[in-house]
Protein backbone atom coordinates (compact mmCIF):
# COMPACT_ATOMS: atom_id res chain seq x y z
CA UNK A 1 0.00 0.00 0.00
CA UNK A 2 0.91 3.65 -0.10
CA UNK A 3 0.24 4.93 3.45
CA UNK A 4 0.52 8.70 4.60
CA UNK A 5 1.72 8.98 7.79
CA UNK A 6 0.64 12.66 9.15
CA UNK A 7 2.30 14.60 12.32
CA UNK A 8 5.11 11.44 11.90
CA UNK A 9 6.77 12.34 15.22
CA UNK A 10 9.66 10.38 15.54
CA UNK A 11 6.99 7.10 13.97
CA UNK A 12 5.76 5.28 17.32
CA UNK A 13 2.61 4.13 15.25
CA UNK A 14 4.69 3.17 12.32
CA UNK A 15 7.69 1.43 14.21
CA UNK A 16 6.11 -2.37 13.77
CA UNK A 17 5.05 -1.41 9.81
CA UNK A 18 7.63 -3.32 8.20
CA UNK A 19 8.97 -2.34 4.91
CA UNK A 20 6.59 -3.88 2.99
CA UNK A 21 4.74 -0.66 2.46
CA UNK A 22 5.45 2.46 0.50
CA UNK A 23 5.21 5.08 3.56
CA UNK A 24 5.78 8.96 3.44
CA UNK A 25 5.50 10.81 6.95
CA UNK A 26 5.02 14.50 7.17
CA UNK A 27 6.31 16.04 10.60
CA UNK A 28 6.46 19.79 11.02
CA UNK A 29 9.69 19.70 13.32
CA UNK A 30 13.01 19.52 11.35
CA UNK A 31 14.71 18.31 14.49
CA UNK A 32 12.37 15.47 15.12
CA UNK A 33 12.03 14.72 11.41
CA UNK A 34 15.74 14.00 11.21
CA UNK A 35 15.10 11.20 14.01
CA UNK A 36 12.09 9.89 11.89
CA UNK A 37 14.38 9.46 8.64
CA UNK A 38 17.17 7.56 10.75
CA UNK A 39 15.05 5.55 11.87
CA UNK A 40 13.34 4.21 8.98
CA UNK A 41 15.28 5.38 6.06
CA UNK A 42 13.28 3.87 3.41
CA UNK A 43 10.32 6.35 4.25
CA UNK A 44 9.70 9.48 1.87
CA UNK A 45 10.13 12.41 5.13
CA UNK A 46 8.56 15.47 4.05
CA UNK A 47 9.25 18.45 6.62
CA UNK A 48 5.81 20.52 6.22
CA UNK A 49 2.59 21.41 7.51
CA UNK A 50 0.29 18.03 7.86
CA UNK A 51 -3.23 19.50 7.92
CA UNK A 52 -2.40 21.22 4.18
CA UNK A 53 -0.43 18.52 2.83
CA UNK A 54 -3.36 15.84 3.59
CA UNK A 55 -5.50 18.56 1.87
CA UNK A 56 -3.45 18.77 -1.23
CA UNK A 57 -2.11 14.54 -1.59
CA UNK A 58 -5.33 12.74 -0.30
CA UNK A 59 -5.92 10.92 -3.13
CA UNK A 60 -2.35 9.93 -3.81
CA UNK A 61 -2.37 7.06 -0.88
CA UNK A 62 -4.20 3.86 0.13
CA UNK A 63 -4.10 4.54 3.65
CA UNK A 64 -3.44 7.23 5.52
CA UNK A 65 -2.84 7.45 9.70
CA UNK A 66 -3.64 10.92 11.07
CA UNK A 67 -2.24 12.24 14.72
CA UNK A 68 -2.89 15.45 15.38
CA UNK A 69 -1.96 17.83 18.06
CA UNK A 70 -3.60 16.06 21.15
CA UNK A 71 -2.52 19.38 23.62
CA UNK A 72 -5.41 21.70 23.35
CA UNK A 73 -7.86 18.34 23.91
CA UNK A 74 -5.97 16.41 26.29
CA UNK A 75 -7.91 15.55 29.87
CA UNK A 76 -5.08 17.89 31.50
CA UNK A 77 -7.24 20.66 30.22
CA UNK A 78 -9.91 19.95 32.84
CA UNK A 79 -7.34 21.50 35.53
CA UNK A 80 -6.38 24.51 33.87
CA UNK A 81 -7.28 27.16 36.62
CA UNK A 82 -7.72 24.84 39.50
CA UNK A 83 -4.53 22.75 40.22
CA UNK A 84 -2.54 24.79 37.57
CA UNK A 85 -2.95 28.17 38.27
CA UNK A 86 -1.36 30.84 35.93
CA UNK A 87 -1.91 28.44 32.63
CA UNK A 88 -4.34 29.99 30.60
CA UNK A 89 -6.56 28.39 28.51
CA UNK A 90 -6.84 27.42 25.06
CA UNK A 91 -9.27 26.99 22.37
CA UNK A 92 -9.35 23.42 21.03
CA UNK A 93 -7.24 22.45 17.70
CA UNK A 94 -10.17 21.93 15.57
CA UNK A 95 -7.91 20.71 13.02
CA UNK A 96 -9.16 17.38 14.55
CA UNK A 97 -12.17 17.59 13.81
CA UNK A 98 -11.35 19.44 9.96
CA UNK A 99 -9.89 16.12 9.17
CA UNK A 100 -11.90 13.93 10.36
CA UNK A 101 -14.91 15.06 8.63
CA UNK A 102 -12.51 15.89 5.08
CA UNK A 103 -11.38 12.22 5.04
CA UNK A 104 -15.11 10.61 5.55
CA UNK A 105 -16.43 12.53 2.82
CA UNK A 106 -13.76 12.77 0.36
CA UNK A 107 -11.67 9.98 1.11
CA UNK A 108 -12.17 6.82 -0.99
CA UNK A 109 -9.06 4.67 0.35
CA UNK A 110 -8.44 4.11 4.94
CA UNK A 111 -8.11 5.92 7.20
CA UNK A 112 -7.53 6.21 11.03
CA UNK A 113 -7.32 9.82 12.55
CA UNK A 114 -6.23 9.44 16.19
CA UNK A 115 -6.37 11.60 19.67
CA UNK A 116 -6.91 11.29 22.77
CA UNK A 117 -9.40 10.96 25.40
CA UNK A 118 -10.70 14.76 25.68
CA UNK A 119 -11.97 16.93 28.34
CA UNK A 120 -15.03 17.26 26.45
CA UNK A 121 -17.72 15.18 24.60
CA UNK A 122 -16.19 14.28 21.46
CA UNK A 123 -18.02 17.06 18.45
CA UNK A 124 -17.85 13.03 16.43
CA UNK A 125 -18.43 9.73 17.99
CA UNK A 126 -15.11 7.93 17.70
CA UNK A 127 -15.04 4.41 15.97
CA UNK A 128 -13.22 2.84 18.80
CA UNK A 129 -11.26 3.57 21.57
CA UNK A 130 -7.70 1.43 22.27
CA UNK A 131 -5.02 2.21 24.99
CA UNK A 132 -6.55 5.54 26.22
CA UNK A 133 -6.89 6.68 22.83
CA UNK A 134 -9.41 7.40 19.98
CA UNK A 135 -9.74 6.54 16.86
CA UNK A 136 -11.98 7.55 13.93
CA UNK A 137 -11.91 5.30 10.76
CA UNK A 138 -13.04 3.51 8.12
CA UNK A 139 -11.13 0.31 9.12
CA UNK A 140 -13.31 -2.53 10.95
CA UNK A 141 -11.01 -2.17 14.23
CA UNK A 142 -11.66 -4.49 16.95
CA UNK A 143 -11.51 -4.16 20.29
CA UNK A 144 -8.31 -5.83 22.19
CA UNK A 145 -6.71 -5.03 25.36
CA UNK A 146 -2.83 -3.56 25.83
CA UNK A 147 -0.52 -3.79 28.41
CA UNK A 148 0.29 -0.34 29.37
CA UNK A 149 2.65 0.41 32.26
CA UNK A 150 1.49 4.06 34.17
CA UNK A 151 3.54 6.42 32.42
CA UNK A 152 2.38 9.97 33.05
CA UNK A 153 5.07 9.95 35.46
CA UNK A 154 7.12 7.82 33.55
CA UNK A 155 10.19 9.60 32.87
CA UNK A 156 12.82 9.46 29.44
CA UNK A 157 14.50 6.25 29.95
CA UNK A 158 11.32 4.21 30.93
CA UNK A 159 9.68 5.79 27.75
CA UNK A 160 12.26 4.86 25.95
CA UNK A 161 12.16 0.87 27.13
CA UNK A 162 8.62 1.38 27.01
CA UNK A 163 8.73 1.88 23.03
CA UNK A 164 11.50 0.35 21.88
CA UNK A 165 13.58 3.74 21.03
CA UNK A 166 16.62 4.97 22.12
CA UNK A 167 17.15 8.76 21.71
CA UNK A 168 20.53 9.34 23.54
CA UNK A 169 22.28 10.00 20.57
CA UNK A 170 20.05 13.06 19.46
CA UNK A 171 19.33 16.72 20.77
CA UNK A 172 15.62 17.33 21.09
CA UNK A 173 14.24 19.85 23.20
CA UNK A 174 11.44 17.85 24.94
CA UNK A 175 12.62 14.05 24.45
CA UNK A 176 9.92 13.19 26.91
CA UNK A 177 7.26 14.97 25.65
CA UNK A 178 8.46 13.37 22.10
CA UNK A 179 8.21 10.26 23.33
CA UNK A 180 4.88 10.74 25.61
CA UNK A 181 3.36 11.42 21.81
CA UNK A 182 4.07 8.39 20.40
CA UNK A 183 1.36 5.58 19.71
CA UNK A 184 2.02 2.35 21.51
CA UNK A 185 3.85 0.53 18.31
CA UNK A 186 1.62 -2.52 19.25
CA UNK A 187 -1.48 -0.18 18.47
CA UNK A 188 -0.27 1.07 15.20
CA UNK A 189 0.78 -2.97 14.33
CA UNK A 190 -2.59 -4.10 15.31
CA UNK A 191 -4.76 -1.43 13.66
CA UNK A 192 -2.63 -2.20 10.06
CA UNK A 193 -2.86 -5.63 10.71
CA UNK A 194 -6.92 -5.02 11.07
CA UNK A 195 -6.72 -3.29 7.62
CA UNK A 196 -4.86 -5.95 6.13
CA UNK A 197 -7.64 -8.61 7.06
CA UNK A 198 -10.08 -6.55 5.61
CA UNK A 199 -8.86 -6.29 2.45
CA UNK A 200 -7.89 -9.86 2.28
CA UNK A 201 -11.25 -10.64 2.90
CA UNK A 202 -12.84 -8.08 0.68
């Protein structure tokens, strides 16, 4: 398949892919980009804005995997001006929601857009929610259980063991926060290997 991978990070979803696929990942950060093309090298890496690329290539792919900014949603959100004082709020990333409803009405191949559980009702009912996140798609996903250790205390080298990466050789920023965005790789395995049995049994 040709899959789009959109707001790549350094490719926690896409770590288990194999290389079986033709992937391109778009990622917005140069620096974190750079860690994305070492680590899978046979991936097109396009440094760019996600949201207008998927607007512009759509049709081009089979599949495409959307992640985008989970900040301005996330459940932390709920605490702004009670246990965090002097964080202001934000108005939600509707971005989310922009894709979500471009891809189910012009989008003829798969697709998964994920997030996370918000503070809010979800605007759309999600398809299905794995690992503490959700997921809206065309894909017949499944329900299955993940072993998750508690990581929102977790620090860099248990998120590291955690996902199978080892960032000590590169100069990020916020290596945590990188790696607190990444998709469980089992997730992103499972969820392809749902698509696969679809269209084997199409």
């Amino acid at each position: 398949m040709k899959i789009l991978n959109l707001y790549s990070g350094i490719g926690g979803n896409r770590k288990l892919w194999g290389e079986e696929h033709e992937i391109t990942a778009v990622e917005m950060d140069e620096n974190i980009a750079k860690v994305y093309q070492d680590l899978f090298p046979s991936d097109n890496v396009i440094i760019g804005d996600a949201h207008e690329y998927l607007k512009e290539n759509f049709n081009e792919f089979d599949f495409i995997w959307s992640s985008p900014p989970c900040q301005s949603h996330s459940s932390f959100r709920q605490n702004i001006g009670v246990r965090y004082r002097g964080v202001k709020p934000v108005y939600p990333d509707m971005k989310l929601y922009e894709e979500i409803i471009f891809l189910q009405n012009n989008f003829e191949g798969k697709y998964v857009v994920e997030n996370v559980r918000p503070y809010y009702k979800t605007l759309i009912e999600p398809s299905i929610e794995l690992d503490r996140h959700l997921f809206w798609s065309n894909v017949a996903i499944e329900p299955k259980e993940f072993e998750r250790p508690k990581l929102r205390s977790a620090q860099i080298p248990q998120l590291q063991e955690f996902l199978g990466y080892d960032l000590s050789g590169y100069k990020l920023p916020n290596k945590r926060q990188v790696l607190r965005n990444c998709v469980q790789p089992d997730v992103g395995k499972y969820i392809l290997c749902c698509l696969d049995n679809e269209l084997i049994n199409q």
